[in-house]
Each structure stands twice: as C-alpha cells, then as structure tokens.
Protein backbone atom coordinates (compact mmCIF):
# COMPACT_ATOMS: atom_id res chain seq x y z
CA UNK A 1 -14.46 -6.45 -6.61
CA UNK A 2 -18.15 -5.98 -5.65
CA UNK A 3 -17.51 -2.37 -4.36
CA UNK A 4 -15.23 -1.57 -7.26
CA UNK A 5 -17.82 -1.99 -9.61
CA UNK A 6 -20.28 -0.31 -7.91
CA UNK A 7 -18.45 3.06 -7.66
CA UNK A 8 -17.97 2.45 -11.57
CA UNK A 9 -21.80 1.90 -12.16
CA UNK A 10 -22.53 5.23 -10.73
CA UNK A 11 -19.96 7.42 -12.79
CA UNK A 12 -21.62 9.46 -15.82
CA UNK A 13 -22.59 7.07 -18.48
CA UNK A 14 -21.53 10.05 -20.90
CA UNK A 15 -17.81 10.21 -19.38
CA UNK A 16 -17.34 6.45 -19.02
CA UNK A 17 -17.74 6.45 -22.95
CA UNK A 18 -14.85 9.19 -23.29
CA UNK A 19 -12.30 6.92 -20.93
CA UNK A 20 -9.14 6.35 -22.99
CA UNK A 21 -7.42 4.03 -20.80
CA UNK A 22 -7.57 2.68 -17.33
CA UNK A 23 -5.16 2.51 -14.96
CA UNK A 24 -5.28 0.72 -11.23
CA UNK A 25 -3.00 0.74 -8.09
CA UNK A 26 -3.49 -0.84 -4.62
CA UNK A 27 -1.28 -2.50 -1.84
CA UNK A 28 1.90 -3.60 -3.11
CA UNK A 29 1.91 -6.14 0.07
CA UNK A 30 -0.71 -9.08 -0.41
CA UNK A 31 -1.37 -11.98 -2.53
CA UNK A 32 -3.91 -14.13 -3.54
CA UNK A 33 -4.23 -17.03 -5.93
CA UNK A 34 -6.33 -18.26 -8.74
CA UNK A 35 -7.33 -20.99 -11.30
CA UNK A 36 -6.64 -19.71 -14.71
CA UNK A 37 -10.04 -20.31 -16.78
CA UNK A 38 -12.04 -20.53 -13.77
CA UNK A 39 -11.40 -17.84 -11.81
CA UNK A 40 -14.22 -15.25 -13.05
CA UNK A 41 -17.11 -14.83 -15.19
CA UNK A 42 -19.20 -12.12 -16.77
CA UNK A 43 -22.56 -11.19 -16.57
CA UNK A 44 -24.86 -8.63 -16.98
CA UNK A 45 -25.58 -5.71 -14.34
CA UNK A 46 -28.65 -6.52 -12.70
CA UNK A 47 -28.87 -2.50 -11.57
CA UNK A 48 -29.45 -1.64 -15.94
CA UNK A 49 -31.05 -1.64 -18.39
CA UNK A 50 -29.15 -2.38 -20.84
CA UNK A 51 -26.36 -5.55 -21.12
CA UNK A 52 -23.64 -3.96 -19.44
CA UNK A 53 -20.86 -6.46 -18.59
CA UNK A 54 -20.10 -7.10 -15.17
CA UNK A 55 -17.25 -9.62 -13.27
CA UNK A 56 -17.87 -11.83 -10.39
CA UNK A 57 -15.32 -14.46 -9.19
CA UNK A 58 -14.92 -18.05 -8.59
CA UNK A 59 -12.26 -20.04 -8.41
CA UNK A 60 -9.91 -17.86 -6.22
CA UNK A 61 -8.67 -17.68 -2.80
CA UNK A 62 -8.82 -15.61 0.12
CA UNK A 63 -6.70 -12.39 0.13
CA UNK A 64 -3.29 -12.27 2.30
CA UNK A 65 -2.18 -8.85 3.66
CA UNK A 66 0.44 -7.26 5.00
CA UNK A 67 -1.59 -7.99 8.41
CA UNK A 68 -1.64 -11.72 7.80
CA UNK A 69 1.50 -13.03 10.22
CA UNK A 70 1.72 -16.53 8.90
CA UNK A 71 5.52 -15.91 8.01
CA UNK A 72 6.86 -15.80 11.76
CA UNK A 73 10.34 -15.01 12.06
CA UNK A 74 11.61 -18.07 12.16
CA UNK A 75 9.99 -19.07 9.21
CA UNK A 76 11.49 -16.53 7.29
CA UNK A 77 15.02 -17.39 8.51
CA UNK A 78 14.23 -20.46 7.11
CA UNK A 79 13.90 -19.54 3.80
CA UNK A 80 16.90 -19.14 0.97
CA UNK A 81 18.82 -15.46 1.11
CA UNK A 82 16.92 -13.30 -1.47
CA UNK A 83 19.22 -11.88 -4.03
CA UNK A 84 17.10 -8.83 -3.74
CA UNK A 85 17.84 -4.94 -2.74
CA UNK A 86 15.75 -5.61 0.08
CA UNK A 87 15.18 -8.26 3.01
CA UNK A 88 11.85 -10.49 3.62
CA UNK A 89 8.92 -9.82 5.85
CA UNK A 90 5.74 -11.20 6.23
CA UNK A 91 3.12 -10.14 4.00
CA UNK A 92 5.41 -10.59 0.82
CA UNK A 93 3.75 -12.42 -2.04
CA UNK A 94 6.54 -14.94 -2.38
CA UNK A 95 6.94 -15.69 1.04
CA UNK A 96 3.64 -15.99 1.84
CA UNK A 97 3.61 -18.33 -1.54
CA UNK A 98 6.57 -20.13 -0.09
CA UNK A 99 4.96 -20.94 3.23
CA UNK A 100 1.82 -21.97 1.30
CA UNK A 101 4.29 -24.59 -0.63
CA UNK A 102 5.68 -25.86 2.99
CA UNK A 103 2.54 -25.85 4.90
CA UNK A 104 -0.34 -25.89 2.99
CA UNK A 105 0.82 -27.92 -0.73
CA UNK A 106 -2.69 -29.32 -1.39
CA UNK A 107 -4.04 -25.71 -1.40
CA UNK A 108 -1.65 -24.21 -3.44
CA UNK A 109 -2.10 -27.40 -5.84
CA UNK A 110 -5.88 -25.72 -6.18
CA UNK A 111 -4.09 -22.55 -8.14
CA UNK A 112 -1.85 -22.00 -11.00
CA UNK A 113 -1.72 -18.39 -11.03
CA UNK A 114 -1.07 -15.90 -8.19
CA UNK A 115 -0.29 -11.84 -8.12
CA UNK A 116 -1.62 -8.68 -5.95
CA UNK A 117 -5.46 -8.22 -5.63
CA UNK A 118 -5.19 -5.37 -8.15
CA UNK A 119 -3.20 -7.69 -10.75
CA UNK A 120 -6.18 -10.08 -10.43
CA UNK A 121 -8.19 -7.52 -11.33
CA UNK A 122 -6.34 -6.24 -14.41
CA UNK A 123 -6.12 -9.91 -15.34
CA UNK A 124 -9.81 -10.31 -15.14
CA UNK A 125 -10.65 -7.35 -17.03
CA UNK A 126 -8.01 -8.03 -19.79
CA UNK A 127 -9.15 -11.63 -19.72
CA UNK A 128 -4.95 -12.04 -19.57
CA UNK A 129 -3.73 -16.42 -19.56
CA UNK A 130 -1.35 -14.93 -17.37
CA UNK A 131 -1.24 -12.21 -14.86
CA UNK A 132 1.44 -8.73 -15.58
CA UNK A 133 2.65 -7.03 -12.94
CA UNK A 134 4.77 -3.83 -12.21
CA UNK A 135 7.80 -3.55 -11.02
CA UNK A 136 7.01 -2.37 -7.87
CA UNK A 137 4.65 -4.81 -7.05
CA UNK A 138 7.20 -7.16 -7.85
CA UNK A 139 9.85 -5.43 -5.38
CA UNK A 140 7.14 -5.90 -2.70
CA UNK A 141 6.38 -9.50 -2.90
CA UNK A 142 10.53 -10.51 -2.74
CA UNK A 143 12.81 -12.40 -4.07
CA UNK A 144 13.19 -9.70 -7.35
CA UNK A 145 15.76 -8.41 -8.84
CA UNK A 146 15.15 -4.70 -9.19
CA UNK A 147 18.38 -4.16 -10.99
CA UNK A 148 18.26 -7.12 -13.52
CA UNK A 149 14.11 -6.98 -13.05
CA UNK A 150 13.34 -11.01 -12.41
CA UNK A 151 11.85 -13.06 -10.49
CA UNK A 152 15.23 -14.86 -8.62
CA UNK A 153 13.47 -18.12 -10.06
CA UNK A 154 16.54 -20.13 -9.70
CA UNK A 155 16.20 -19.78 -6.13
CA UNK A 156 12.37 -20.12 -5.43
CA UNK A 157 12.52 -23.04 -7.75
CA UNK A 158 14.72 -24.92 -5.57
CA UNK A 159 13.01 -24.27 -2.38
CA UNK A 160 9.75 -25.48 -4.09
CA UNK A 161 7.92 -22.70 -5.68
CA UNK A 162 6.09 -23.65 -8.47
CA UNK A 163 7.22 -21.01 -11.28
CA UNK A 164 3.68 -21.00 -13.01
CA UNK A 165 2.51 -18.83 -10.00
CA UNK A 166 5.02 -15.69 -10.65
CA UNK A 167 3.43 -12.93 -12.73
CA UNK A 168 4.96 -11.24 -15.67
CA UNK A 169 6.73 -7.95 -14.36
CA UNK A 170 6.79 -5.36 -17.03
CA UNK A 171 7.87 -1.51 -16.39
CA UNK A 172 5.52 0.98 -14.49
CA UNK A 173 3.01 2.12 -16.72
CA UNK A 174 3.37 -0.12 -19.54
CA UNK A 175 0.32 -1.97 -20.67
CA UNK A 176 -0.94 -4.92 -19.47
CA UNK A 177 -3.78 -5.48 -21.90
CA UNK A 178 -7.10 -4.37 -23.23
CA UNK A 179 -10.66 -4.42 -21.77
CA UNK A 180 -12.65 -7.80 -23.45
CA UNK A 181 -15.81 -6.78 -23.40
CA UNK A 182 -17.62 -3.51 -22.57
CA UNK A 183 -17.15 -2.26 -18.99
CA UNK A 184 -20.42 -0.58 -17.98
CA UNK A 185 -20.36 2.60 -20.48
CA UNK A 186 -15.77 1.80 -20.90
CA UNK A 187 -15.69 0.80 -24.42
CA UNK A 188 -14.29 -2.76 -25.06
CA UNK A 189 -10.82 -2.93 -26.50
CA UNK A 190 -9.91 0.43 -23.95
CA UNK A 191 -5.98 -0.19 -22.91
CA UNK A 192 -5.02 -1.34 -19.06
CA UNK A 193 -1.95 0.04 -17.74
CA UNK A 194 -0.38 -2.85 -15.24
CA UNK A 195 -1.30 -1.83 -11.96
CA UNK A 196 0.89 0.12 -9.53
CA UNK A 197 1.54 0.28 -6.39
CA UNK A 198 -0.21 3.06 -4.07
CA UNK A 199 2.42 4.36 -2.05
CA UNK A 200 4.81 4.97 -4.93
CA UNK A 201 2.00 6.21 -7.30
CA UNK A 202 0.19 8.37 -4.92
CA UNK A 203 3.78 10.15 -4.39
CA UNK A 204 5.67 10.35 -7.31
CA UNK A 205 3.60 13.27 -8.32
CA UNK A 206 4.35 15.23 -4.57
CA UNK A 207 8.06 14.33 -5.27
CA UNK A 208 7.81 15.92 -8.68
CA UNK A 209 9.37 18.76 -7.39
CA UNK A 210 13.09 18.40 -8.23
CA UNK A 211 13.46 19.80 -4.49
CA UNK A 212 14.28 18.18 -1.38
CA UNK A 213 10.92 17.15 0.43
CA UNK A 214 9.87 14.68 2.55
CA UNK A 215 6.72 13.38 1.45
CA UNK A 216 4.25 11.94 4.16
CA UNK A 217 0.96 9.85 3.49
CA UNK A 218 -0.98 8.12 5.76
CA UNK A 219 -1.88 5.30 3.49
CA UNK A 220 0.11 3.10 5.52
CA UNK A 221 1.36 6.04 7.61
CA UNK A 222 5.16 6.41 6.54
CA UNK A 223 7.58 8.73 5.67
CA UNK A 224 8.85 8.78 2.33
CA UNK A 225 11.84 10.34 0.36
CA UNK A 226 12.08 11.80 -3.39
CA UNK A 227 15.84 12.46 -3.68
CA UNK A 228 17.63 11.71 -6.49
CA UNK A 229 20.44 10.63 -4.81
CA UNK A 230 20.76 9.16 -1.52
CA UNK A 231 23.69 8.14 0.06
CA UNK A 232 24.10 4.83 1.80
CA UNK A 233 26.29 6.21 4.74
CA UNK A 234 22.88 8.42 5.98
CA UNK A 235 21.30 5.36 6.77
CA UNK A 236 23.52 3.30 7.76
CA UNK A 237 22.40 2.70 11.20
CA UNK A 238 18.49 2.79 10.35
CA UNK A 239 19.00 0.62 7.34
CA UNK A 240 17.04 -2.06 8.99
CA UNK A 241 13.76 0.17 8.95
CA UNK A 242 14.15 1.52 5.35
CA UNK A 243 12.54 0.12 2.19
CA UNK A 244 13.90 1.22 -1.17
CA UNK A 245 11.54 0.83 -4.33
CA UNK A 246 12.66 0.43 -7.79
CA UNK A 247 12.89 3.63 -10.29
CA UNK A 248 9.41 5.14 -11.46
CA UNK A 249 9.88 8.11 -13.73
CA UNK A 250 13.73 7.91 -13.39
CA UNK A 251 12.77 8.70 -9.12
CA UNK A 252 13.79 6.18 -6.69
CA UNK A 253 11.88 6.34 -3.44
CA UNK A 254 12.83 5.93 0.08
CA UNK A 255 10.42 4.57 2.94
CA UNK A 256 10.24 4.38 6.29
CA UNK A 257 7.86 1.53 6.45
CA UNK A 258 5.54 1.57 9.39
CA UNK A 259 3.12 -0.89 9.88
CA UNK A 260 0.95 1.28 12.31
CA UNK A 261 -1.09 1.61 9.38
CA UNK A 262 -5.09 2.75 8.67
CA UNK A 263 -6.77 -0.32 10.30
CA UNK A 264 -4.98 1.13 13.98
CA UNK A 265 -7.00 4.16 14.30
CA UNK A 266 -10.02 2.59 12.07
CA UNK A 267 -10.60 0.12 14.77
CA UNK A 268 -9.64 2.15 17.91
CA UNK A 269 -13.00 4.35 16.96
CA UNK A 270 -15.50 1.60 15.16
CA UNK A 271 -17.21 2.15 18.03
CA UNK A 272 -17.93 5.37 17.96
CA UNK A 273 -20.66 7.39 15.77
CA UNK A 274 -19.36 8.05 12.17
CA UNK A 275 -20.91 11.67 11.72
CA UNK A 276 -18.67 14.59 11.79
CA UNK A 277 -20.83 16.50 13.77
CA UNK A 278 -22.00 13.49 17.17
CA UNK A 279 -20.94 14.78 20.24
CA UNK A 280 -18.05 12.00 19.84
CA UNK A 281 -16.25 14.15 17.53
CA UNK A 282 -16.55 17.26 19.74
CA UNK A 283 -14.40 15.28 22.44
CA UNK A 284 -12.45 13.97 19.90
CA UNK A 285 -12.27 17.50 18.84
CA UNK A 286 -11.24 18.37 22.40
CA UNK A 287 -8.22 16.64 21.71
CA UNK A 288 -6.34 19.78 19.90
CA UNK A 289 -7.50 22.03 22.56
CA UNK A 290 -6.75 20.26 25.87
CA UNK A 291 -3.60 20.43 27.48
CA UNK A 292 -0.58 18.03 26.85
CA UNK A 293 -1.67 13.94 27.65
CA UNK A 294 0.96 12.14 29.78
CA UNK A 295 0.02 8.89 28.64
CA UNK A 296 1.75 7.16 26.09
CA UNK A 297 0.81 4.49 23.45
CA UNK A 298 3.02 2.68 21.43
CA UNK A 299 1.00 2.05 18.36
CA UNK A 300 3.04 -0.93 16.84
CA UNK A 301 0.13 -4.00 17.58
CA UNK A 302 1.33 -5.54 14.35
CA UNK A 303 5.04 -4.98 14.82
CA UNK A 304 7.23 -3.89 12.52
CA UNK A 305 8.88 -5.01 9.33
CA UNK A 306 12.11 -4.79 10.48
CA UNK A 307 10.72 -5.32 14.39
CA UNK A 308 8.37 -8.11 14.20
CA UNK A 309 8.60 -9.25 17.07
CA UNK A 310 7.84 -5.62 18.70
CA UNK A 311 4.20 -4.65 20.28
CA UNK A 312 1.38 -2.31 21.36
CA UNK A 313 1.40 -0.88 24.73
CA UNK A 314 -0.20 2.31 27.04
CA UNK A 315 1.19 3.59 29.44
CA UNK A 316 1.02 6.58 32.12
CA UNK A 317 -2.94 5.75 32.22
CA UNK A 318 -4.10 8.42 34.90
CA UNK A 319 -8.06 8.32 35.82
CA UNK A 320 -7.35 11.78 34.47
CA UNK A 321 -6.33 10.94 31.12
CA UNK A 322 -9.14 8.97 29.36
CA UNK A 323 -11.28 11.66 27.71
CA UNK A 324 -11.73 10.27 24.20
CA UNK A 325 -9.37 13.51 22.83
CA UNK A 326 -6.65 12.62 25.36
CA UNK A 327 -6.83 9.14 23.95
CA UNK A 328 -6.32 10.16 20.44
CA UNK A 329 -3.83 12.57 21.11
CA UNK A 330 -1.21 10.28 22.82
CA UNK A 331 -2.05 7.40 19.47
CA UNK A 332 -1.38 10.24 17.14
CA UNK A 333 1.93 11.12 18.94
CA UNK A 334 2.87 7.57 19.20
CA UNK A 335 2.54 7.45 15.38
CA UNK A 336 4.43 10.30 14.92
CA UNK A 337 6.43 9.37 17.25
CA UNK A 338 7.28 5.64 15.68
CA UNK A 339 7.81 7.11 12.59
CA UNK A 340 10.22 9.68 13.91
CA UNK A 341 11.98 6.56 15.27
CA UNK A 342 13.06 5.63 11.94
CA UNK A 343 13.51 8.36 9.53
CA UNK A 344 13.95 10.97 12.41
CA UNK A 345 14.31 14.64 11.40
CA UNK A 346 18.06 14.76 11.98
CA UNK A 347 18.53 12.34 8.87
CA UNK A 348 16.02 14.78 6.98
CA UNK A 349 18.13 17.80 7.54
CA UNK A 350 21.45 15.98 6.22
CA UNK A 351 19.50 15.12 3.20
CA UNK A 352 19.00 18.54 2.54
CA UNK A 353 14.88 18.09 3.07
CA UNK A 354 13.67 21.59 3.82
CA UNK A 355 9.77 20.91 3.91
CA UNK A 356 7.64 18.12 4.43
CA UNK A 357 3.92 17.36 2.06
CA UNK A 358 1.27 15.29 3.39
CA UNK A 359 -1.25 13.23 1.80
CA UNK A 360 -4.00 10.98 2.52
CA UNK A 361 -7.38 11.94 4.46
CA UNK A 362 -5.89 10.99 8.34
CA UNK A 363 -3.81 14.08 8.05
CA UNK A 364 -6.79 16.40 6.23
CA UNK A 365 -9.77 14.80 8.22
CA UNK A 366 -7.62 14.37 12.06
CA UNK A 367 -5.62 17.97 13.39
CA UNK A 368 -4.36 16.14 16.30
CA UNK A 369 -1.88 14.17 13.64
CA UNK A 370 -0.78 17.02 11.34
CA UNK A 371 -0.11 18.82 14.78
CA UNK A 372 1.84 16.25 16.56
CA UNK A 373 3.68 15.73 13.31
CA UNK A 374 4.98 19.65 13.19
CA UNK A 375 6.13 19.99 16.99
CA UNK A 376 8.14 16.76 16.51
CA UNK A 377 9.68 17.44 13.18
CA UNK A 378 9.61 21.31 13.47
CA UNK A 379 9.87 21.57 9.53
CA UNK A 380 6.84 23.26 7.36
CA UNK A 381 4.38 20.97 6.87
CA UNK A 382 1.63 21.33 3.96
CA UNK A 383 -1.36 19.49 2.68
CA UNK A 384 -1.85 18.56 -0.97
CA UNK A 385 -4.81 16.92 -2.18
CA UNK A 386 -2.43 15.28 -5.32
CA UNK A 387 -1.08 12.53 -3.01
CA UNK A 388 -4.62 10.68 -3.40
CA UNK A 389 -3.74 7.22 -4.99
CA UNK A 390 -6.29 7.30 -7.76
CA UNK A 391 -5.13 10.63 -8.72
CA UNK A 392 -1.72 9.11 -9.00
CA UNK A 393 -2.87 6.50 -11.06
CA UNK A 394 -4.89 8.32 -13.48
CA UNK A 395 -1.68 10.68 -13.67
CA UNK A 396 0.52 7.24 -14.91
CA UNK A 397 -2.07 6.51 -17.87
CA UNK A 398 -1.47 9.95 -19.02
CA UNK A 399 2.15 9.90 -18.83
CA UNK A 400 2.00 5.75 -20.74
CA UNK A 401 1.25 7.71 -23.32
C-alpha cells in the first residue's frame, strides 16, 4: 500500500486533479483478510504541505499468494467438488480460506471480510462495508460459477466457510464505489471501477484484434489465447494445464498457466549488480552470442497447477557451461520450453494462430527469452508495449463508460 501511494504522491498535482475515474488490477491468485471498521485509517501525508489524505492499515492479515503451498494436494482432495468451469489449486482465495477454517479457526475468527490485495484496496479507498470484486477475480479464487456468476455458497457453507468472508462479484468494469475523501490531488467522490485481474486486463487489448494470435506476457510467464471460439476436442489431452477465464468484452481467454513465474529469474540474479551497463550484464549479454548450452534446467521450483507435485532441476552441468549467459540461456529455454509443454505450437496452428504478441518487460528487457521463444515456436513474434497491466486497466475505465 506504502509503495502505491508513493508512486501516486509523485504524479503531477495538475493531472491528478483532471483524473475522472480510477481503475486497479493485480494478481487474481491471493487473498488476505480483514476486520471491517478496523482495518485502515486516514491521515495526512507527512511528505505535503497541504492535508492530503493518505491510508495506512491495521487490522488485516498477511497476504497469501499463488507461492504460498499451504493447500497440499491432499488437502485439496479433501475438499467438496467445485461446481466451477475450472479445478482447485493452491493459491485460490477460497481454498486457502477453507484451509484457514480447518486449520487455523481462531485466526480466521479475527476477520469478517476477505478478497484479493487489490479488492482491499478498492475497499479502502471507497470506504466500501463490504468488499466488490470482478468476475475474474472471482474465477481465480474457486468455487464460482462463471456461468450463473456466484459464489457456490451452498457448498462452502457446508464445509464451514463462513459466507460473510465472500466478496460481492459484479461484472468487469462496473463500479465498485467512489473515492471518500480526497486522494492526494484525486478529487473525493472520483468513481472506482472493481479491480481486475492483470493477466486478463493486460491482454484483452493485444487480443483486440479479431485475428488469431497467441498472446504471450511474462507477468506470470504464460501463453494465452483470444479466440472467439475454441473447441473442447483441441485440448482435450492438455486440459489438465489450461485455465479458462470468464467473458471480458464478450472475449473469453485461454491460459496456459505456468507457475515459473517473475520471482524465478528475480531471485536467480538478486545477486548480481542491478545496472544495465556492470560487467554482469555483459556476460549475461554473452548469453545471445555464445554458442548453444547443453545444460538443461527445468524451471518448475513451485510446481505446477495442474503438476504440483512436479520440481526444479539442472542438468548436463559441464565445468564448461557455467558462464553467467550460459546459465540464463538454458532457464530461458526451460521456460520456453515448459510452456511449450502445454500449449505447444502444434495446438496453435490448429487454432488457426498465425502470430504470436508479447508483453511484459522479461521479453523487452532479456533477448535470450524472446529468442528461445521464436526457434521453439517458429511463428512471428512481436513486442507491444499495450500488454502493460496498468495500461490495460486505465483502458477498462474508459470503456465503463
């Protein structure tokens, strides 16, 4: 919340006072709970001048992510069958909830409200008794209905959900509520769009394009499709791998859901120098120039969604290999390489997908992925800057319109 704000305080005063409406998006798999009436409070910005209002929180638990593997397998089997379009995982928001009721009942007693970190926020700056949600947010956390759009509260109900937690799921882009009080230079009573989720926001806009196009971002590196139509029969042996969202914009969207996501190659290099121009990069650098690395890494150290149970490995280590580029080559082909594993370019081609787009600043900022990316898929590949997720979202206020 801390850094959100901050980025806000150092916007143009001038063009804060023109915002018409604001609109949020983040990861669609998390959760984290609250105590309504005691969750935040305002005060002013200690950086102004003037009274500007400003959030902190209180009441309010820790955030669960995707990466948080609380919800083994066998705790999931446990649970009732979802009458949902899609199977559990860990990460949900309702099984994570659910395991929380099982386990942990005297901290969940602590909380009487519960939604995505970006729903929190919307509820906090809308001051909201209850926290809204979208509908793919809602898809994400389980046990929803996408065609009927509820919660399946019969069923978490009986396995011991209290139903006080569930959020209010309205329709993508459909407001949530109005700012309370003046948000730095955002006037007070400015409309807030429910927030969306970033993988279907930041790609609705590539997808646009009544074309077929696979659409690839490496917020949470996966492949994605924007067909209109899909049929079942494609997929039917991969179906395990696939996650469908509900319609935005009349678009329904088709993932392969990989969970070698950002925090894989983000922690690989923490170690080394930041600066585009250290000799680190240079080797790193190297990596596009060299010849082909016979080692191989398996990038999946937090499974899979449909694999949980699957890990990380290197192999074909060679006292030759371990130049910093060679490293980074053989992760990037192992993420291309996983993802290729479940949407590979075979079921692209029956789709009719004659191109792919990629998003997201691992594919602008790191050559060794885009390039390991076109030898495997041998389709066109191009870059476009629209797939950032804030873009997206700013894009969805316009079109609430």
């Amino acid at each position: 919340m801390s850094a959100v704000q901050l980025c806000i305080s150092r916007l143009p005063r001038d063009q804060l006072r023109k915002v018409k409406k604001v609109a949020t998006c983040g990861q669609m798999h998390g959760c984290m709970m609250w105590k309504q009436g005691d969750a935040w409070f305002q005060k002013p910005d200690s950086d102004s001048r003037t009274y500007i209002c400003r959030y902190e929180t209180k009441n309010v638990s820790y955030l669960y992510t995707w990466q948080d593997n609380r919800c083994s397998p066998e705790f999931l089997s446990s649970l009732p069958t979802p009458r949902s379009h899609q199977p559990l995982a860990t990460g949900y928001g309702c099984a994570t909830l659910l395991w929380f009721s099982k386990y942990r009942p005297l901290e969940l007693s602590k909380y009487d409200r519960a939604g995505t970190i970006h729903d929190f926020f919307v509820a906090m700056l809308c001051g909201l008794e209850h926290p809204v949600m979208s509908v793919q947010n809602a898809a994400a956390w389980g046990y929803f209905d996408a065609a009927a759009k509820t919660w399946n509260t019969d069923i978490l109900s009986a396995a011991g959900l209290p139903l006080e937690l569930l959020p209010t799921v309205v329709e993508s882009g459909e407001v949530a509520g109005e700012l309370t009080s003046n948000w730095y230079a955002i006037p007070k009573g400015t409309p807030v769009i429910a927030s969306l989720g970033q993988i279907c926001i930041q790609l609705i806009q590539l997808c646009a394009a009544n074309q077929a196009t696979d659409v690839t971002s490496d917020d949470g590196v996966r492949p994605v499709y924007g067909r209109p139509i899909l049929e079942r029969s494609r997929f039917s042996q991969r179906r395990q791998c696939f996650g469908r969202l509900p319609k935005i914009w009349e678009r329904t969207l088709t993932l392969g859901a990989a969970c070698c996501e950002e925090p894989e190659p983000a922690s690989t290099s923490s170690d080394a120098p930041a600066d585009k121009d250290s000799p680190c990069s240079d080797h790193m650098a190297g990596g596009t120039r060299g010849r082909e690395t016979l080692m191989v890494i398996t990038p999946t150290v937090f499974g899979e969604r449909h694999s949980p149970e699957v890990n990380g490995s290197a192999s074909n280590i060679r006292c030759g290999n371990l130049k910093l580029g060679q490293v980074m080559r053989a992760l990037c082909k192992g993420i291309v390489a996983n993802l290729h594993s479940m949407m590979p370019r075979s079921v692209l081609l029956d789709a009719g997908v004659t191109r792919i787009v990629g998003g997201g600043s691992a594919l602008t900022r790191n050559p060794l992925l885009l390039q390991e990316l076109q030898a495997l898929y041998d389709l066109p590949v191009t870059l476009d800057s629209r797939g950032d997720a804030a873009i997206g979202a700013a894009i969805a206020a316009i079109r609430s319109d």
